[in-house]
Protein backbone atom coordinates (compact mmCIF):
# COMPACT_ATOMS: atom_id res chain seq x y z
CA UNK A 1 85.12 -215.36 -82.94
CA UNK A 2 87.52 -214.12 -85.48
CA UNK A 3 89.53 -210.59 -84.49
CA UNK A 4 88.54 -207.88 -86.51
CA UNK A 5 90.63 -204.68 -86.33
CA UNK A 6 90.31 -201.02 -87.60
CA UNK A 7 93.17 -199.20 -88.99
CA UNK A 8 92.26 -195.25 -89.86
CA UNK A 9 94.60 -193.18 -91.84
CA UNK A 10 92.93 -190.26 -93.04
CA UNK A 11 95.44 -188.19 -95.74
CA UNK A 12 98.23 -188.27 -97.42
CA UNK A 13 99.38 -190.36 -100.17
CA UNK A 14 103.06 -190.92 -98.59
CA UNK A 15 101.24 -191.23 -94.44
CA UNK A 16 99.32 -193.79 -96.11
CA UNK A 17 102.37 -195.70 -97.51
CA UNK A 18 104.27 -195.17 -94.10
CA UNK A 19 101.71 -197.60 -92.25
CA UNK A 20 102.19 -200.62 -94.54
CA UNK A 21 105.36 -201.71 -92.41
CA UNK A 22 102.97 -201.74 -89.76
CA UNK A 23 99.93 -203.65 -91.13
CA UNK A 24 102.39 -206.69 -91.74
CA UNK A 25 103.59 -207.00 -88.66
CA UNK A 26 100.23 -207.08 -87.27
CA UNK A 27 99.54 -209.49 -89.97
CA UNK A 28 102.45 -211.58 -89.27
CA UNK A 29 101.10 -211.76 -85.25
CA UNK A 30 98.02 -212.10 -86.18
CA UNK A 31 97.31 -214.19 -89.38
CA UNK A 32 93.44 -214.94 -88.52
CA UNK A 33 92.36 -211.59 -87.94
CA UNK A 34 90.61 -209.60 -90.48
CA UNK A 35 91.89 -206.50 -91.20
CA UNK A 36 89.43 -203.13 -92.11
CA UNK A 37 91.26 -200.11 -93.23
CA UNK A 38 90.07 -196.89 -93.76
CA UNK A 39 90.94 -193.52 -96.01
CA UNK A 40 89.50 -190.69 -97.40
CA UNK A 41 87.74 -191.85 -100.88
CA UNK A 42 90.49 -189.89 -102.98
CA UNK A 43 92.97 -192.29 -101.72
CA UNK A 44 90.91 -195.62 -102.09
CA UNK A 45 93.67 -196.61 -104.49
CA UNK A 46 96.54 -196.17 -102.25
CA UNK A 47 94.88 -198.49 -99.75
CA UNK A 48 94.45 -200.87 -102.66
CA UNK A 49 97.93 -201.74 -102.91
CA UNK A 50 98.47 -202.66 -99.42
CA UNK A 51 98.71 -206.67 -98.74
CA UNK A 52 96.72 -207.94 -96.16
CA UNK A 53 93.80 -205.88 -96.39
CA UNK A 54 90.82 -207.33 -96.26
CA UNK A 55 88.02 -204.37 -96.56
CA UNK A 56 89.02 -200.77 -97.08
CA UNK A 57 86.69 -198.37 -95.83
CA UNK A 58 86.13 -194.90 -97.44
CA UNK A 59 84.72 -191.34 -95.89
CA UNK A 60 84.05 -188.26 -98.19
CA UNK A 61 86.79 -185.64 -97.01
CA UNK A 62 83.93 -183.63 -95.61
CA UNK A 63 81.58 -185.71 -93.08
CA UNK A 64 77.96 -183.93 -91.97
CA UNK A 65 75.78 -185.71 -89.56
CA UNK A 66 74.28 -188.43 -92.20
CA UNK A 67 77.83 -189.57 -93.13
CA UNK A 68 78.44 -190.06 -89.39
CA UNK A 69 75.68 -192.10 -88.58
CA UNK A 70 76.51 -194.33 -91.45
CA UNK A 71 79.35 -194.88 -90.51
CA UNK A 72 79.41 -195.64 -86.63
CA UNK A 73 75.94 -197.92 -87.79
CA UNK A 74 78.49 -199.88 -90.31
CA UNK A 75 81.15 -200.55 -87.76
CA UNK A 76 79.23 -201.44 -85.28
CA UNK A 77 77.46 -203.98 -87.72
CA UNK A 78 80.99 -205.13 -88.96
CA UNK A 79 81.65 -206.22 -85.11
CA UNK A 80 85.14 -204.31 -85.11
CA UNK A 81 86.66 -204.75 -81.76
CA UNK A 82 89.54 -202.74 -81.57
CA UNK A 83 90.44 -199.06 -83.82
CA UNK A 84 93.86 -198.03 -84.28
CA UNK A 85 93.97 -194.24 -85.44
CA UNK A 86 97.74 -193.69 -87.17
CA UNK A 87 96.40 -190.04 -87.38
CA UNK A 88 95.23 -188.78 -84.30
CA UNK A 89 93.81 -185.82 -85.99
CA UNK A 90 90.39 -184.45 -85.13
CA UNK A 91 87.98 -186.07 -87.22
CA UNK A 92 90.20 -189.37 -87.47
CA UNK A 93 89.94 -189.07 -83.38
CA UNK A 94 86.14 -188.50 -83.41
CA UNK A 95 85.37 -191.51 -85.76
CA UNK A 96 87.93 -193.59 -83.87
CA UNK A 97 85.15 -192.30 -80.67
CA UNK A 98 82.29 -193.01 -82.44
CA UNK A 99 83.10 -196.33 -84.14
CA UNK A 100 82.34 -197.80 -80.53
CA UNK A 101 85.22 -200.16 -80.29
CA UNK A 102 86.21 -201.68 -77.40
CA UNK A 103 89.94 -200.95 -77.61
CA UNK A 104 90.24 -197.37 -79.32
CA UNK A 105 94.06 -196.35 -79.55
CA UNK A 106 96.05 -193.28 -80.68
CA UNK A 107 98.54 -191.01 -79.83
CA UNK A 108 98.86 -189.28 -76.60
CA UNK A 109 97.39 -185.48 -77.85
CA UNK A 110 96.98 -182.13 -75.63
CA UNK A 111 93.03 -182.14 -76.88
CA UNK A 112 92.38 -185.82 -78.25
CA UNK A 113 93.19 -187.92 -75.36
CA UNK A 114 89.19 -188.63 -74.83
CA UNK A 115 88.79 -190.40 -77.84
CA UNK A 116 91.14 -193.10 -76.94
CA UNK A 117 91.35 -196.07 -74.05
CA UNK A 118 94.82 -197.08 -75.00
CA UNK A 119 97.38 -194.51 -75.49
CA UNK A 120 100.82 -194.20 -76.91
CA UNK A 121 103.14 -191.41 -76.92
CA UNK A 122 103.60 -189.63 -80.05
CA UNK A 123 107.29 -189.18 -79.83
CA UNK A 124 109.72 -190.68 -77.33
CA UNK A 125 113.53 -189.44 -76.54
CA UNK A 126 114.57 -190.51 -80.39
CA UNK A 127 113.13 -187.41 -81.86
CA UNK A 128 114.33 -187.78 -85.61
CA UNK A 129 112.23 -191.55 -85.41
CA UNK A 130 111.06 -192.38 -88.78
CA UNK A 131 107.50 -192.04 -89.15
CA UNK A 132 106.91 -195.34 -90.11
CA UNK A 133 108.42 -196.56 -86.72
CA UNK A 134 106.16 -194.01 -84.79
CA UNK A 135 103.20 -195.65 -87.10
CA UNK A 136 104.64 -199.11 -85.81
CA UNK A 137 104.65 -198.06 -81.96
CA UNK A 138 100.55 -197.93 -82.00
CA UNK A 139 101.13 -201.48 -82.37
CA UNK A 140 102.57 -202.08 -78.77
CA UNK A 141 99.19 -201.93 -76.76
CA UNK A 142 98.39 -205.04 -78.71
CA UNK A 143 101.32 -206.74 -76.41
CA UNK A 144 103.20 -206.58 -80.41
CA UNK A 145 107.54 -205.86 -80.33
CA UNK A 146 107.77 -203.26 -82.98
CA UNK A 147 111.72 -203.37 -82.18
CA UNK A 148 112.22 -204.72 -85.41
CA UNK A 149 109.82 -203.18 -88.37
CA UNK A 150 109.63 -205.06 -91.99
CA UNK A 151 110.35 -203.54 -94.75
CA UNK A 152 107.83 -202.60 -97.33
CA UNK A 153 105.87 -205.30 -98.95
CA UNK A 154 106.87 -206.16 -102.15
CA UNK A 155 104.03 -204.31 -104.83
CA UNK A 156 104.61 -205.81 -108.25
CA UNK A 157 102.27 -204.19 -110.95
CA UNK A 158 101.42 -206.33 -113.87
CA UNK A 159 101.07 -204.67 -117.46
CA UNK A 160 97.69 -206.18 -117.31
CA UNK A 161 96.90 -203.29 -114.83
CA UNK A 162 98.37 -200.92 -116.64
CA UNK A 163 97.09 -198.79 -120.13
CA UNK A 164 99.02 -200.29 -123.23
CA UNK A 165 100.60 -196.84 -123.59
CA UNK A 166 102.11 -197.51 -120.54
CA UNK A 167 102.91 -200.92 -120.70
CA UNK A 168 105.30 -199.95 -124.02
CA UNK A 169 107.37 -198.00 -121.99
CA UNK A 170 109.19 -201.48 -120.75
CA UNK A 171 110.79 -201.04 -124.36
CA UNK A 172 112.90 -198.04 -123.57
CA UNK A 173 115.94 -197.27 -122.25
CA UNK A 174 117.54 -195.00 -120.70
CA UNK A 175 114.10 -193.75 -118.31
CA UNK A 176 114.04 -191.06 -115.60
CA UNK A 177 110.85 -190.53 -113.67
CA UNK A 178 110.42 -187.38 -112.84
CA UNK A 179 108.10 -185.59 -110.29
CA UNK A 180 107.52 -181.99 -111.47
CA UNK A 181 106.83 -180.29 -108.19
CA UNK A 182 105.23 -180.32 -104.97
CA UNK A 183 102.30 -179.89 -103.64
CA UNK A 184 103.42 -177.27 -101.08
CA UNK A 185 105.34 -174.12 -102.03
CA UNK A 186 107.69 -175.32 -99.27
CA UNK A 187 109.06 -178.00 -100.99
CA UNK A 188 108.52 -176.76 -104.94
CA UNK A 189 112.44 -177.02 -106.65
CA UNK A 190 110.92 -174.27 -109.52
CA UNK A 191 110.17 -174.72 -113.01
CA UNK A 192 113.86 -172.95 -113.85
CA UNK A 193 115.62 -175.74 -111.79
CA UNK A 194 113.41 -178.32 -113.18
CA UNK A 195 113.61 -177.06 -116.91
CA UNK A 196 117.52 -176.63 -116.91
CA UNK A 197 117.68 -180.65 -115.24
CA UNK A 198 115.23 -181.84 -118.31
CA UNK A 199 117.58 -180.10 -120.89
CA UNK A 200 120.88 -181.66 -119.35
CA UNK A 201 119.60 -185.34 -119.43
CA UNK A 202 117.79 -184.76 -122.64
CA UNK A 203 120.89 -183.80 -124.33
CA UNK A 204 122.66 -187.12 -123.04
CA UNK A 205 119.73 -189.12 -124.81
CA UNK A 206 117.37 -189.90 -121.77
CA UNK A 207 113.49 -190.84 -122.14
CA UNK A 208 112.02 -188.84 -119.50
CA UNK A 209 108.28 -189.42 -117.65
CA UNK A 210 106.79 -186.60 -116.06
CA UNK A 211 104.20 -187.13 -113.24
CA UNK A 212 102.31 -185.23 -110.47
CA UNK A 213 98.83 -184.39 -110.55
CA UNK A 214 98.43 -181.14 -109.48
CA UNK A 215 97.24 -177.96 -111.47
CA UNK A 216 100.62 -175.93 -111.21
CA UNK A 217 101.95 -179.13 -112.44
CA UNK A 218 100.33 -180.36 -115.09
CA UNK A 219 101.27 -176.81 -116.53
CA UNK A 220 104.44 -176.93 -115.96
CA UNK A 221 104.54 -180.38 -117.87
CA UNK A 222 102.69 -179.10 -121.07
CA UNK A 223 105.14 -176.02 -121.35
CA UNK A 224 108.03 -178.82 -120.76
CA UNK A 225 106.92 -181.27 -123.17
CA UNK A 226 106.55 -179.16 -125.90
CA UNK A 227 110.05 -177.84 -125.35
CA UNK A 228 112.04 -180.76 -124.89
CA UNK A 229 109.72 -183.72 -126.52
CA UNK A 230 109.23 -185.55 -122.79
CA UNK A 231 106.25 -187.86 -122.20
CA UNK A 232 103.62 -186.42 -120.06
CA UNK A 233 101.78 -188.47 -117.35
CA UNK A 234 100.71 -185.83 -115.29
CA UNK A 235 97.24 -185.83 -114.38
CA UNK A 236 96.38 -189.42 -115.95
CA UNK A 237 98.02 -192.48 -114.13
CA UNK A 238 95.89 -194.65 -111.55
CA UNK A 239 98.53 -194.99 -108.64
CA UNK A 240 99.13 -199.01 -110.17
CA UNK A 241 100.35 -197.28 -113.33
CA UNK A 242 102.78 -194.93 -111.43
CA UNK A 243 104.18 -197.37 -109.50
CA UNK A 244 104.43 -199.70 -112.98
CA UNK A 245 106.06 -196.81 -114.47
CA UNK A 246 108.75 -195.68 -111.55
CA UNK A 247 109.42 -199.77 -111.18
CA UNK A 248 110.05 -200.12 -114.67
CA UNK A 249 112.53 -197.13 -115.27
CA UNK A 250 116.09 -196.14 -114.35
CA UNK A 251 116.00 -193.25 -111.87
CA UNK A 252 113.03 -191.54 -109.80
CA UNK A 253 113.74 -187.98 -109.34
CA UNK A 254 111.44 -185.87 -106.88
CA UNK A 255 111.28 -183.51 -103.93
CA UNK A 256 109.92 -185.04 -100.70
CA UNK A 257 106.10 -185.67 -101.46
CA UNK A 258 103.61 -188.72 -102.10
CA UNK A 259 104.90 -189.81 -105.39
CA UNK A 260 108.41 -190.00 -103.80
CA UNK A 261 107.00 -193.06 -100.93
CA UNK A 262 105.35 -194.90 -103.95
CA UNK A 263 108.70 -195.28 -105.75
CA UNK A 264 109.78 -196.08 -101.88
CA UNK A 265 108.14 -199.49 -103.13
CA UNK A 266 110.09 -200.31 -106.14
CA UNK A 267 113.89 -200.87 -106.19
CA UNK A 268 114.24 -197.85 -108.77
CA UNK A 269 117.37 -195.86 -107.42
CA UNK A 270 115.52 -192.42 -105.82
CA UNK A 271 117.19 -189.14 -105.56
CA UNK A 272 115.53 -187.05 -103.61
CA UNK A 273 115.58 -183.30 -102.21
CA UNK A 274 114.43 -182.08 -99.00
CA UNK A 275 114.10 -178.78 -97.94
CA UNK A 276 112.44 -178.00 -94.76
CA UNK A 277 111.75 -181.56 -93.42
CA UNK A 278 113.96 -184.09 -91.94
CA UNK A 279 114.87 -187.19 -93.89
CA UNK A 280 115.49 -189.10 -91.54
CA UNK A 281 111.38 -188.70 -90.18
CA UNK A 282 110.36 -188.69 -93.68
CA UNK A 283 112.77 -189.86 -95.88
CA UNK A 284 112.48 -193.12 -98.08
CA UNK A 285 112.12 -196.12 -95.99
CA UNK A 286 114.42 -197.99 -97.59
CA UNK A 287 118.46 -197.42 -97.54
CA UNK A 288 119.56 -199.35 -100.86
CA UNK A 289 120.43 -196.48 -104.09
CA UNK A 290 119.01 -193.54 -102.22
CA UNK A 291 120.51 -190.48 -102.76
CA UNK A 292 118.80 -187.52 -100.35
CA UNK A 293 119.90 -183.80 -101.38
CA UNK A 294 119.54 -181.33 -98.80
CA UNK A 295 121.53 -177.70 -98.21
CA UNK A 296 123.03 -177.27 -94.93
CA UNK A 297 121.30 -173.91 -93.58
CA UNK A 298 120.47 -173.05 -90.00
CA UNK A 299 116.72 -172.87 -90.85
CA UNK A 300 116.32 -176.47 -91.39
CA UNK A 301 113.70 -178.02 -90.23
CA UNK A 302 110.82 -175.40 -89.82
CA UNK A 303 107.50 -175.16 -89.59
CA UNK A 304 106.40 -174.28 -93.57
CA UNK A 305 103.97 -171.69 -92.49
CA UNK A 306 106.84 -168.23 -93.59
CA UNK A 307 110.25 -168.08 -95.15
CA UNK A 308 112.91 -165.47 -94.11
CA UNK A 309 114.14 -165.38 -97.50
CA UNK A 310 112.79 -163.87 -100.49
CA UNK A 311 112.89 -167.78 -102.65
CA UNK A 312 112.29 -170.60 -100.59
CA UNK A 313 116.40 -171.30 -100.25
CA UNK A 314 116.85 -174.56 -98.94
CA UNK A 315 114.22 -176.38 -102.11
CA UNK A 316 115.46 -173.43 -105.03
CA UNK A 317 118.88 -173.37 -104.05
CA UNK A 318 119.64 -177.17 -104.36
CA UNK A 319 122.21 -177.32 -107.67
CA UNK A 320 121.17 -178.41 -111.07
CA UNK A 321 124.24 -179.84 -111.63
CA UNK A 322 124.65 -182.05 -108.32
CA UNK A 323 121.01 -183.13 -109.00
CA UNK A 324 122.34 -184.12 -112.78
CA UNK A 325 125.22 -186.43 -111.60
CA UNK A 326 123.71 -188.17 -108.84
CA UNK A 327 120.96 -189.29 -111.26
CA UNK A 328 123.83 -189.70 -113.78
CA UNK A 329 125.24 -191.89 -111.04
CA UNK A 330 122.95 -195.14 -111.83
């Protein structure tokens, strides 16, 4: 009987995106099996992009009783045999429970542990391990050597799955992609920093894409679009057409969110900032035309949850001007 296997990975974009190393090496150890994986609907398209995949799986992000009879009644029927939960959260653990599987593994949690027969430790002594290795690790009860993790898969976007507005951006030159804030306050540069970068490069003649779908920033991007004559994505690309865009242009420019881990995929050169997170747990995955800024204060990492100082220092304080010449720099 063919293997069948359940991979959960309920939120974000860029914890999505971290698992993908992970699905090929299971892949490339097990070529016959047939591989389920499962997200929260809002993310269906994320899971799209991911080779290997055979069926994804979605849940609404809120699950009463009917949704949860569904689904332990579909994976039963599916014949899964064995659930790996790269989450560990609560409900991720309780439908890892309740799918039934005879091998159910997670991390090793203070209040989760019954949910799983096969458990691995969330962190061992290398504390600053990426997160894409720690993803990898839930691979070991499956007797698979995640010593050595592939790189991502290689995600080419034709223009045929792209708008033909998008697709005419291939004709320009001189393109910076550029993510215009953050979903969290915690890692939000400002509109100041932001607007001051955007006059800078548009003085030296470059075509600039803003993207990011939140509220805050598809504001930010009609105040910045009438004042410096940018093109405005935000709030209208499928997650093909970002990726088609940030592949297709000269420089990505964010701070460390989901948008940042899709242009992980291309070879774009990515400059980053981090504030209150460690790159090296959540940086790109890749270490080819990278550039990570990040202010050296004592405060770094923390928690997100308050902020001694009055700004949030270690995102608002980053430069303008360093920010301008490493993206200068390719």
């Amino acid at each position: 009987m063919k293997k069948k296997i359940l991979f959960i990975r309920l939120r974000l974009l860029g914890d999505i995106v971290f698992t993908m190393p992970a699905i090929q090496l299971y892949k490339k150890n097990h070529p016959e099996s047939e591989i389920y994986y499962l997200v929260e609907e809002r993310f269906r398209e994320v899971a799209e992009i991911i080779p290997g995949i055979n069926k994804i799986i979605t849940v609404p992000d809120r699950m009463g009783i009917k949704e949860i009879i569904r689904f332990r009644k579909n994976i039963k029927k599916s014949g899964i045999q064995t659930v790996i939960d790269f989450h560990s959260g609560p409900r991720s653990a309780l439908l890892t429970f309740l799918s039934g599987a005879k091998s159910r593994i997670g991390y090793r949690t203070p209040n989760r542990n019954w949910a799983y027969n096969r458990l691995v430790p969330r962190k061992l002594e290398n504390l600053n391990a990426h997160s894409v290795a720690n993803q990898a690790r839930l691979l070991t009860p499956l007797g698979i050597d995640t010593q050595e993790i592939p790189a991502y898969p290689e995600i080419e976007i034709s223009s045929e799955n792209v708008s033909d507005e998008i697709a005419k951006i291939v004709e320009l030159k001189n393109k910076v992609v550029i993510h215009i804030g953050a979903k969290k306050r915690y890692r939000d540069w400002g509109i100041e920093n932001f607007s001051s970068l955007i006059k800078l490069l548009r003085e030296d003649n470059y075509n600039i894409f803003l993207i990011g779908k939140g509220e805050e920033e598809e504001k930010r991007s009609r105040y910045l679009k009438d004042l410096f004559n940018i093109h405005d994505f935000t709030g209208k690309l499928s997650v093909r057409e970002i990726l088609f865009v940030i592949a297709h242009s000269d420089v990505y420019f964010g701070a460390d969110s989901g948008p940042l881990h899709l242009a992980s995929l291309t070879h774009t050169p990515i400059v980053a900032l981090y504030g209150p997170n460690i790159p090296e747990i959540s940086g790109p995955f890749r270490n080819e035309k990278v550039t990570i800024i990040q202010l050296d204060l004592d405060c770094i990492p923390c928690h997100q949850k308050s902020c001694k100082f009055d700004e949030v220092k270690c995102m608002t304080g980053i430069d303008v001007s360093e920010v301008y010449q490493a993206i200068k720099k390719y």
